[in-house]
PDB file of N, CA and C in Angstrom:
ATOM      1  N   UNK A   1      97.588 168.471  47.290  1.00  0.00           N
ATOM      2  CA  UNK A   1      97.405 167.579  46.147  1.00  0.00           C
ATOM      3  C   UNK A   1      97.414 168.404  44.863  1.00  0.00           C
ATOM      4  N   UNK A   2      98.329 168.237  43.717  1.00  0.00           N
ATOM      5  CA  UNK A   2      98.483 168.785  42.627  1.00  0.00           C
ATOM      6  C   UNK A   2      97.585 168.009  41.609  1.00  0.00           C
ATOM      7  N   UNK A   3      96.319 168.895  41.018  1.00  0.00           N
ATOM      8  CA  UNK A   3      95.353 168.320  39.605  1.00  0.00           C
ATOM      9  C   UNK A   3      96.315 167.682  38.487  1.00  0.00           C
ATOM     10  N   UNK A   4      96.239 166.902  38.319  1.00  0.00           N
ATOM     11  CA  UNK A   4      96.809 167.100  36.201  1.00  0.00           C
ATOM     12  C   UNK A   4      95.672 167.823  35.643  1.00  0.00           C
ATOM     13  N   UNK A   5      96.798 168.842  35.096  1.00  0.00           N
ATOM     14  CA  UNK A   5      95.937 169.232  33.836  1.00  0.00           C
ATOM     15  C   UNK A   5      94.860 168.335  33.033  1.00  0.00           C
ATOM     16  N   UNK A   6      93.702 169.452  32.441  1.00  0.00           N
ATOM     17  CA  UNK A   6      93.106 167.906  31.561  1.00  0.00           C
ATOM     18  C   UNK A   6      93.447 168.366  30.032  1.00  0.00           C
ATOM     19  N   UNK A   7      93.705 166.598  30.180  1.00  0.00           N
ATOM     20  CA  UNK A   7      94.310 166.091  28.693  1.00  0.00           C
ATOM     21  C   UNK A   7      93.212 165.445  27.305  1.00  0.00           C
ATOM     22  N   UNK A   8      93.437 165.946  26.030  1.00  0.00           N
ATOM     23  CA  UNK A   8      92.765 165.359  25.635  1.00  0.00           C
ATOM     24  C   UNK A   8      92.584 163.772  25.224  1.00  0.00           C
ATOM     25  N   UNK A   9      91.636 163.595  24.996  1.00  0.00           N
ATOM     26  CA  UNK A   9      91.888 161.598  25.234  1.00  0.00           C
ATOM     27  C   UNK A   9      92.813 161.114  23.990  1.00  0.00           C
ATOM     28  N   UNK A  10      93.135 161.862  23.143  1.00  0.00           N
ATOM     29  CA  UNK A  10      93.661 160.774  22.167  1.00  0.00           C
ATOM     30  C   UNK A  10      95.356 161.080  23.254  1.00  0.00           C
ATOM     31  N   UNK A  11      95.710 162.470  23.549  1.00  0.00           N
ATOM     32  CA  UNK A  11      97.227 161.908  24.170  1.00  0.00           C
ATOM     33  C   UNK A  11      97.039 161.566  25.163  1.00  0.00           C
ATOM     34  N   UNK A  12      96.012 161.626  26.031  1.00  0.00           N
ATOM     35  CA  UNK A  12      95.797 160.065  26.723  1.00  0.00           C
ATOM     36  C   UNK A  12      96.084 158.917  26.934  1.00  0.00           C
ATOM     37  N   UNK A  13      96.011 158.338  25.755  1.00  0.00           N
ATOM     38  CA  UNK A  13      95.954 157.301  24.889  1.00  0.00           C
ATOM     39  C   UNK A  13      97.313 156.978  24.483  1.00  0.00           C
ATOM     40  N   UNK A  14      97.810 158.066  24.087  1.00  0.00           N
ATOM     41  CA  UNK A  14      99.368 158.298  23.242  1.00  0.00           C
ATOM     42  C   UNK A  14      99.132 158.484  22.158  1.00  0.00           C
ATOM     43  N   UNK A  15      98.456 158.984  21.540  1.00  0.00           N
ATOM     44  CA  UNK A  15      97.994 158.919  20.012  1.00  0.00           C
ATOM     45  C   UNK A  15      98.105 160.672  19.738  1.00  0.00           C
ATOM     46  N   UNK A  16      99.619 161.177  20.363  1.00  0.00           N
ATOM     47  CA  UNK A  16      99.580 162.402  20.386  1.00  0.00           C
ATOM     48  C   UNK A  16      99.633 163.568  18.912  1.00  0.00           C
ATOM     49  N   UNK A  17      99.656 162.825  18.113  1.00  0.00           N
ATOM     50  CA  UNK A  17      99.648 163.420  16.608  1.00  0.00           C
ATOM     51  C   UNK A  17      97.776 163.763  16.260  1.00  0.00           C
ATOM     52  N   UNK A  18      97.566 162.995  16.612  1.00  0.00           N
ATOM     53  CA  UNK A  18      95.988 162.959  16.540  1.00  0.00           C
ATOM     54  C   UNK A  18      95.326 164.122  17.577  1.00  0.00           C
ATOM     55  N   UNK A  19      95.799 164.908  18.355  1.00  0.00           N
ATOM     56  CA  UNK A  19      95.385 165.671  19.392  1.00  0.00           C
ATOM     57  C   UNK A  19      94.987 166.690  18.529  1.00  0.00           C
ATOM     58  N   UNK A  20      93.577 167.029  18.526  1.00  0.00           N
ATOM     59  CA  UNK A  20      93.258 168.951  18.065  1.00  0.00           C
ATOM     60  C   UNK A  20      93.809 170.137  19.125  1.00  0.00           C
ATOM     61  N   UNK A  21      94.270 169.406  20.589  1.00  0.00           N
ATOM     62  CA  UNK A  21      94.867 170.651  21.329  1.00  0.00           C
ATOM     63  C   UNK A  21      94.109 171.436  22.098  1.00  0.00           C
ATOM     64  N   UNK A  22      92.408 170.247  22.156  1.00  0.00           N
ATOM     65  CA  UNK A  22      91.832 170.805  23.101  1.00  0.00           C
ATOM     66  C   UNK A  22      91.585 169.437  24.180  1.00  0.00           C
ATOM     67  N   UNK A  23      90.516 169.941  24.848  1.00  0.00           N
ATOM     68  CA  UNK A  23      90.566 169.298  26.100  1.00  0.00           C
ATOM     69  C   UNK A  23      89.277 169.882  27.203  1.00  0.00           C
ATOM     70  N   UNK A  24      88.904 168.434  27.781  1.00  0.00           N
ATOM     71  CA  UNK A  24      87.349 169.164  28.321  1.00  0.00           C
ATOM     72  C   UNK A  24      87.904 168.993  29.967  1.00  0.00           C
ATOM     73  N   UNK A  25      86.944 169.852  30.383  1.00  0.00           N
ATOM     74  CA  UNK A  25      87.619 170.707  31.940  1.00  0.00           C
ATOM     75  C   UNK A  25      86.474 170.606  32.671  1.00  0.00           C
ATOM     76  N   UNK A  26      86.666 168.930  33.667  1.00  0.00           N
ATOM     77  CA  UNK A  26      85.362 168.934  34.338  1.00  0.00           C
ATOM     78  C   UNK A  26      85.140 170.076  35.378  1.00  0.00           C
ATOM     79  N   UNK A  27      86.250 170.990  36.031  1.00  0.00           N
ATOM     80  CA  UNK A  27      86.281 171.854  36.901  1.00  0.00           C
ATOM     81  C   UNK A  27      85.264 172.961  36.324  1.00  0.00           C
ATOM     82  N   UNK A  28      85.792 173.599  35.441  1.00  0.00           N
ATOM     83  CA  UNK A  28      84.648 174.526  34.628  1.00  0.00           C
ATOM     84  C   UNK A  28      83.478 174.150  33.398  1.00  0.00           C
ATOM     85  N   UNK A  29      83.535 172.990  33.584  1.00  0.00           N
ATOM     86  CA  UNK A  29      82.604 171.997  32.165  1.00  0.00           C
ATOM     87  C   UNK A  29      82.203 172.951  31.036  1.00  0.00           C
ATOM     88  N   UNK A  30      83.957 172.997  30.665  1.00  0.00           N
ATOM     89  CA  UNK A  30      83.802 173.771  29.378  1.00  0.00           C
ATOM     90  C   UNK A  30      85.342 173.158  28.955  1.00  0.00           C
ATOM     91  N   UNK A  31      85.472 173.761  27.085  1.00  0.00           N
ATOM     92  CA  UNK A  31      87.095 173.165  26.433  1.00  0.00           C
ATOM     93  C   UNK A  31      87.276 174.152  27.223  1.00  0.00           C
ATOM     94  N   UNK A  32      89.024 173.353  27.116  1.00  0.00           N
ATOM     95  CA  UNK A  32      90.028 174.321  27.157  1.00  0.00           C
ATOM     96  C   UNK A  32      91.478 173.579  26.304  1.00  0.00           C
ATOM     97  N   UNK A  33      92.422 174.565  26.576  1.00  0.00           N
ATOM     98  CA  UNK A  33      93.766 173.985  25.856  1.00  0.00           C
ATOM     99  C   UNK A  33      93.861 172.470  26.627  1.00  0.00           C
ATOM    100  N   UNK A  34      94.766 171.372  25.733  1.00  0.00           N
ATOM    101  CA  UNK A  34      95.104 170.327  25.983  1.00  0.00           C
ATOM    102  C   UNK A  34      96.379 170.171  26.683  1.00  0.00           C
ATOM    103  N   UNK A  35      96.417 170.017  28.128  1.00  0.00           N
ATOM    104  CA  UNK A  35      97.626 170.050  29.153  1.00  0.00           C
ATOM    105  C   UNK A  35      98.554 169.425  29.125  1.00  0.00           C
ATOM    106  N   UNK A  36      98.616 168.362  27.870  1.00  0.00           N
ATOM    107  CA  UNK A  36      99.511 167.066  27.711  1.00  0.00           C
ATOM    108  C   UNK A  36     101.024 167.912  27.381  1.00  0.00           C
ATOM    109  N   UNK A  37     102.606 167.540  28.030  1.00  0.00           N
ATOM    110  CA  UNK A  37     103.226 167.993  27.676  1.00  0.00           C
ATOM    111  C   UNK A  37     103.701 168.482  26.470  1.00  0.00           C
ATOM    112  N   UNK A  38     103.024 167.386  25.502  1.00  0.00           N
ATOM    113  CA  UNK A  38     103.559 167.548  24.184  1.00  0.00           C
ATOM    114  C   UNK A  38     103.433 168.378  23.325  1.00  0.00           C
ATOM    115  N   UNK A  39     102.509 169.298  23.720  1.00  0.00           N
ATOM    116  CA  UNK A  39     102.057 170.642  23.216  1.00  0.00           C
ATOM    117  C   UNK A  39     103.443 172.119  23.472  1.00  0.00           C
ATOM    118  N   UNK A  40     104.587 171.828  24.376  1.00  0.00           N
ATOM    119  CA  UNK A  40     104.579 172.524  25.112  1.00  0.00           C
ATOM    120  C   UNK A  40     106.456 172.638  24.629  1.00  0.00           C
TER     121      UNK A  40
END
C-alpha cells in the first residue's frame, strides 16, 4: 500500500495558490513540505 504524501489542506481543497508549502505529518506529528504535486 502506497501513503499519499501529506498535503496541505488548502490544496486539498484546490485552493492551490493559497498553499504556504507546508503540511502536517501525522506519521512524525510534526510540519513538513506540502506533497501536493503542484509544488513540484
Amino acid at each position: 500500500m502506497t501513503r499519499t504524501p501529506p498535503q496541505n489542506p488548502d490544496c486539498r481543497g484546490g485552493k492551490h495558490a493559497a498553499c504556504s508549502g507546508t503540511a502536517w505529518n501525522d506519521d512524525i506529528d510534526d510540519i513538513c513540505a506540502c506533497g501536493c504535486p503542484c509544488h513540484t
